[in-house]
Protein backbone atom coordinates (compact mmCIF):
# COMPACT_ATOMS: atom_id res chain seq x y z
CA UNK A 1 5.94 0.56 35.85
CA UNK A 2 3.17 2.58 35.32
CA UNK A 3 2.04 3.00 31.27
CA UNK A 4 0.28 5.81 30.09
CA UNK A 5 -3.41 5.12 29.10
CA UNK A 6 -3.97 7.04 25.20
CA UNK A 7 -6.28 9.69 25.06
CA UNK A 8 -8.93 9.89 22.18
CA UNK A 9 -6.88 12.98 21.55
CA UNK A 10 -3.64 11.14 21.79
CA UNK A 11 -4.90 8.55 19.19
CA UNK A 12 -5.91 11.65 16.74
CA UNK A 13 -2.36 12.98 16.71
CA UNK A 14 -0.48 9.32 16.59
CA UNK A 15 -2.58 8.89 13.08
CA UNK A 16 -2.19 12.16 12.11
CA UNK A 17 1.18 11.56 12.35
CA UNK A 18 1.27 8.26 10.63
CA UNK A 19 -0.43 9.89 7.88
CA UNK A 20 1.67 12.64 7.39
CA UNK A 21 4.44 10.28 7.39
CA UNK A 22 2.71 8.49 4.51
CA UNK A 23 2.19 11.38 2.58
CA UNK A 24 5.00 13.35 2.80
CA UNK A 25 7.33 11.63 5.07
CA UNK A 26 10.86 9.45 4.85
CA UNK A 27 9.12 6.14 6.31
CA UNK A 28 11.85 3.71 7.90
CA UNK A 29 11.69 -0.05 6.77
CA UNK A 30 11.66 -2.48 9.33
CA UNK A 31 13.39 -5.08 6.53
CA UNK A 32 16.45 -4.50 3.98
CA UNK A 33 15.16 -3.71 0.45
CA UNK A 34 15.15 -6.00 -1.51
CA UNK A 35 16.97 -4.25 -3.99
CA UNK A 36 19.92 -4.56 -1.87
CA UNK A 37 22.86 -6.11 -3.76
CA UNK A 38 21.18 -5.54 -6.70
CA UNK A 39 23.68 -3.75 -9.37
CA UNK A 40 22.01 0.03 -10.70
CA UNK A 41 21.70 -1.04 -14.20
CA UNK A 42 22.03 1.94 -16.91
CA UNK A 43 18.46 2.78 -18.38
CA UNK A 44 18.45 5.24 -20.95
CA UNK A 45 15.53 8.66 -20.30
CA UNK A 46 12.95 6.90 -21.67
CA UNK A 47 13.37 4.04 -19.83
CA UNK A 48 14.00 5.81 -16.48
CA UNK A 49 11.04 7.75 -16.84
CA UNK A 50 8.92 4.62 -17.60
CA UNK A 51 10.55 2.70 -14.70
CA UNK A 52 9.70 5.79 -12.64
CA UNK A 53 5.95 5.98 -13.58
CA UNK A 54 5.63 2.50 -12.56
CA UNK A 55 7.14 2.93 -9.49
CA UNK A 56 5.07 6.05 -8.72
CA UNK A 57 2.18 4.09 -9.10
CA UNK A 58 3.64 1.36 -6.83
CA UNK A 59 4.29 4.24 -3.91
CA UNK A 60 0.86 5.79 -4.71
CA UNK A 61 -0.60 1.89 -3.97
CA UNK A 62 1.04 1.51 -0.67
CA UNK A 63 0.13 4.90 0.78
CA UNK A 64 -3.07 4.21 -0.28
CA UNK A 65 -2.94 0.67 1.77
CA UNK A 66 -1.85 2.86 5.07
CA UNK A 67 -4.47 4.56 4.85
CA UNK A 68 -7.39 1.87 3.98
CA UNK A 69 -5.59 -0.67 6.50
CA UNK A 70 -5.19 1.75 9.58
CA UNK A 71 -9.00 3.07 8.71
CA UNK A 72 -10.60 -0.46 9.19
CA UNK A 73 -8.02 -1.21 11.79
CA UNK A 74 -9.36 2.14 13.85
CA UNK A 75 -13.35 0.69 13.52
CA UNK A 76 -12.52 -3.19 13.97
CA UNK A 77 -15.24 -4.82 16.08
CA UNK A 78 -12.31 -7.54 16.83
CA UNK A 79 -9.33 -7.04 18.41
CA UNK A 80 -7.65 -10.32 16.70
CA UNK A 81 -8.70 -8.07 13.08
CA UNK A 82 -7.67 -4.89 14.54
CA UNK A 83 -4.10 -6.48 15.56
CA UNK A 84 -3.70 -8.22 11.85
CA UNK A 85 -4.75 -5.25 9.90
CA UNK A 86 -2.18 -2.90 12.20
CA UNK A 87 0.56 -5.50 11.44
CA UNK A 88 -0.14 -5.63 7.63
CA UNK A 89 -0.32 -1.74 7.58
CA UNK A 90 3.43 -2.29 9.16
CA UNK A 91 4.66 -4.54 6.38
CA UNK A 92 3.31 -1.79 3.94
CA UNK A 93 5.20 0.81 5.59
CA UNK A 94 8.19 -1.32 4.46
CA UNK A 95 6.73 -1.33 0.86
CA UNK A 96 6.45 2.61 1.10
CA UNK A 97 9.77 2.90 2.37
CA UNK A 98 11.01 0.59 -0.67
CA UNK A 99 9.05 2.36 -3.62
CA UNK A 100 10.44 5.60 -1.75
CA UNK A 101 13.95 5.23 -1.98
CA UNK A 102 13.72 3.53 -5.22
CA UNK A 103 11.74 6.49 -6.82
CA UNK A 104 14.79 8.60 -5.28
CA UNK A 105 17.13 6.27 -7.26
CA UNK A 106 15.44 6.57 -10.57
CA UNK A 107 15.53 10.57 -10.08
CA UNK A 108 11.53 11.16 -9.57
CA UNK A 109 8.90 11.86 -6.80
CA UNK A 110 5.82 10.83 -5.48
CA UNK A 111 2.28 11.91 -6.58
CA UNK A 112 1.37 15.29 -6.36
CA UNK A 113 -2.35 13.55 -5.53
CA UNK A 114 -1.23 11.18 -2.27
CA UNK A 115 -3.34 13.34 -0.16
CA UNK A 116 -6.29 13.08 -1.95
CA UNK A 117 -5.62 9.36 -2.05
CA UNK A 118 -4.79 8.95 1.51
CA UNK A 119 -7.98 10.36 2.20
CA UNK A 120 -10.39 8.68 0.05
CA UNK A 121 -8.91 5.09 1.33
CA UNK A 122 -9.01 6.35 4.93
CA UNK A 123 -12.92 6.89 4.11
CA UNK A 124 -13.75 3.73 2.42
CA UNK A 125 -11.29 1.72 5.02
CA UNK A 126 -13.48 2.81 7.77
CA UNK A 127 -16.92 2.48 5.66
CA UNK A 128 -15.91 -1.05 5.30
CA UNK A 129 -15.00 -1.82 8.92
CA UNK A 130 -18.49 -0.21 9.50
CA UNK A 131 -20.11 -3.15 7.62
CA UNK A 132 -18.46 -5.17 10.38
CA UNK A 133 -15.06 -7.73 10.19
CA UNK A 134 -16.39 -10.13 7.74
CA UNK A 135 -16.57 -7.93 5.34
CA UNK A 136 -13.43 -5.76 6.13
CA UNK A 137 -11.39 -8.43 5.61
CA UNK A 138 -12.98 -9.36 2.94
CA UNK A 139 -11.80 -6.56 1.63
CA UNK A 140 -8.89 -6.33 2.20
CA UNK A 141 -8.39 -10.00 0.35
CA UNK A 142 -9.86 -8.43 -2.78
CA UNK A 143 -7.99 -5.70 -2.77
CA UNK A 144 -5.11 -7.48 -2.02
CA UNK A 145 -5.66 -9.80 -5.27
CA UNK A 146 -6.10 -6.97 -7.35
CA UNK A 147 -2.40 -5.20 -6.26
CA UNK A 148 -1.27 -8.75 -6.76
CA UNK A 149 -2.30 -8.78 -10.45
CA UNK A 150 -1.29 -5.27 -11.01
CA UNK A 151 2.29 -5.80 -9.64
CA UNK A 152 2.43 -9.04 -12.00
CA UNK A 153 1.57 -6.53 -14.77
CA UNK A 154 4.36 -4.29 -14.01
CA UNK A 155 7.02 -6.89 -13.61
CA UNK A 156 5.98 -7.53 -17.32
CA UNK A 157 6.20 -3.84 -18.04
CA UNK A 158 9.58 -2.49 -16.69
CA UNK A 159 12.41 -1.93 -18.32
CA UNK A 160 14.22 -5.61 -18.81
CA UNK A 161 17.44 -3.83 -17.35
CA UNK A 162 16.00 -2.64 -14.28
CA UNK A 163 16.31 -5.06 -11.75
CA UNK A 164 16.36 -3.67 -8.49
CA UNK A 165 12.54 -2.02 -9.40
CA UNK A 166 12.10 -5.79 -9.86
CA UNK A 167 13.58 -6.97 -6.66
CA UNK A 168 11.43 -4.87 -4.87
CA UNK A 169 7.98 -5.33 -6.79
CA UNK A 170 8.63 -9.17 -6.57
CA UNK A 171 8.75 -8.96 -2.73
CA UNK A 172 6.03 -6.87 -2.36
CA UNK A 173 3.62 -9.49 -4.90
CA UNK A 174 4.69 -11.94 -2.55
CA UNK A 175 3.89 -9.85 0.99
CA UNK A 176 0.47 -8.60 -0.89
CA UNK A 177 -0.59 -12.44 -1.77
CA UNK A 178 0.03 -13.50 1.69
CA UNK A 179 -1.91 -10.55 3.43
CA UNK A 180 -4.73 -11.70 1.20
CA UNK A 181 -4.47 -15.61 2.51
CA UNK A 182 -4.09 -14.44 5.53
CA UNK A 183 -7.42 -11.89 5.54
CA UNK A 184 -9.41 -15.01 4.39
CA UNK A 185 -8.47 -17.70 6.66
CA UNK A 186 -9.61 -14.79 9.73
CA UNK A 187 -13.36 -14.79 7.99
CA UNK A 188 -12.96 -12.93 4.94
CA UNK A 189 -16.21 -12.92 2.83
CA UNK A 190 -16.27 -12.58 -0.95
CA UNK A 191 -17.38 -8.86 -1.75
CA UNK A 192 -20.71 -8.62 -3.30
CA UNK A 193 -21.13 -7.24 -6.97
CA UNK A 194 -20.48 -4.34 -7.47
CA UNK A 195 -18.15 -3.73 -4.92
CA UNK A 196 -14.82 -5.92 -6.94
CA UNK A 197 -15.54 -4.18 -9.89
CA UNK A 198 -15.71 -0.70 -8.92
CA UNK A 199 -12.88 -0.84 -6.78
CA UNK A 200 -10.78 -2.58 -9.93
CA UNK A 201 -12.45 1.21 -11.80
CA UNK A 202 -11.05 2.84 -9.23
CA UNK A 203 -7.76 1.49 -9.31
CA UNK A 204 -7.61 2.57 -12.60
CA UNK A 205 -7.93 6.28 -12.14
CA UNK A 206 -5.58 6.29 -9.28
CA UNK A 207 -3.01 4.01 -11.85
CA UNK A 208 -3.45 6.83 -14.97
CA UNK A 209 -3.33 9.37 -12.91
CA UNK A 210 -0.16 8.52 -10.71
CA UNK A 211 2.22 7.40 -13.53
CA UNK A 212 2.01 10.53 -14.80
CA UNK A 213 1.56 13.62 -11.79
C-alpha cells in the first residue's frame, strides 16, 4: 500500500487545524473523564462562578500546552523528542477535552484571549526548540512543575462540594508531573535564570486574566 508523503503545505493545514481545534473546537478525549461517576454536587452562584474561573484558567493552561508542545515538537532536532513532545501534546488534548466539558457543566466558556495565548506559546515553543533539545525539554519540565503547583493551588481553592472539577484537576496534576519526569530523564537541562522566573510572571497574567474574560 502506497502512503502519501505530507507536503510542507499539508503540514501547514494539519496544524492549522489542530489549532483551531484548540481554540475554538470540541476536542475528543482519547480517555474517560475523570469526572465520570462523579455525582454533580449543588454549588450555589458564587460558588459556580468561582469553580468556573478556575476551570477557565485550567482550559486556558492546556491550550496553551498544545500550542508550546506542538511548536517545539515542529523544530525538534530529535526525532525520539519530536515523538515524546507529539504524544504529551495528545494527553493534553485529553486535558482540553476535560476542562471543556466541565466548563460546559458549570454553565461558562472559555477565554475570550485563547488566541492570543495559542499564539504566544506557539512562538516561545518553537524559540525554545531553536535553542536545541536540551533545552526544550528542559522546558517543558519547568513548565510542567509550575502547572503542577498551580493545579495543587486550585485543588485547595475550589469549592469543597465540587468534586468532579476535582476529579479532573487531580488527574491532570498527576499526567503534568509525569510529563515533567519524563522530559528530564530524555536530557532535560535546568533553565537558566531568568528564564523560570519570567515564565512563573507570565503565568500570572495569563491566570488573572483568564479567570475572569
Amino acid at each position: 500500500m502506497n502512503v502519501r508523503t505530507l507536503t510542507p503545505l499539508d503540514q501547514l493545514l494539519a496544524r492549522c487545524e489542530r489549532a483551531l481545534e484548540a481554540i475554538a473546537g470540541s476536542p475528543e478525549a482519547q480517555r474517560p473523564s475523570p469526572a465520570n461517576g462523579v455525582a454533580e454536587a449543588e454549588l450555589d452562584e458564587a460558588e459556580r462562578r468561582h469553580a468556573a474561573g478556575l476551570m477557565r484558567i485550567n482550559h486556558t493552561g492546556e491550550v496553551c500546552a498544545q500550542a508550546l508542545y506542538l511548536g517545539q515538537a515542529v523544530l525538534a532536532r530529535n526525532t525520539d523528542t519530536r515523538d515524546h513532545l507529539l504524544h504529551a501534546a495528545d494527553e493534553e488534548t485529553d486535558h482540553l477535552a476535560w476542562c471543556s466539558s466541565r466548563l460546559k457543566e458549570l454553565d461558562s466558556r472559555p477565554s475570550l484571549f485563547n488566541p492570543l495565548w495559542y499564539a504566544g506559546s506557539y512562538t516561545i515553543g518553537a524559540v525554545a526548540a531553536l535553542a536545541g533539545d536540551p533545552l526544550s525539554l528542559g522546558f517543558v519540565v519547568e513548565t510542567e512543575r509550575q502547572v503542577e503547583a498551580h493545579l495543587q493551588d486550585h485543588l485547595e481553592k475550589l469549592p469543597s462540594p465540587d468534586e468532579r472539577s476535582r476529579a479532573v484537576l487531580a488527574q491532570m496534576q498527576a499526567d503534568e508531573a509525569r510529563h515533567a519526569q519524563e522530559a528530564k530523564q530524555r536530557g532535560g537541562i535546568d533553565l537558566p535564570f531568568p528564564l523560570p522566573k519570567l515564565m512563573s510572571l507570565s503565568s500570572m497574567v495569563m491566570k488573572a486574566v483568564a479567570y475572569r474574560i
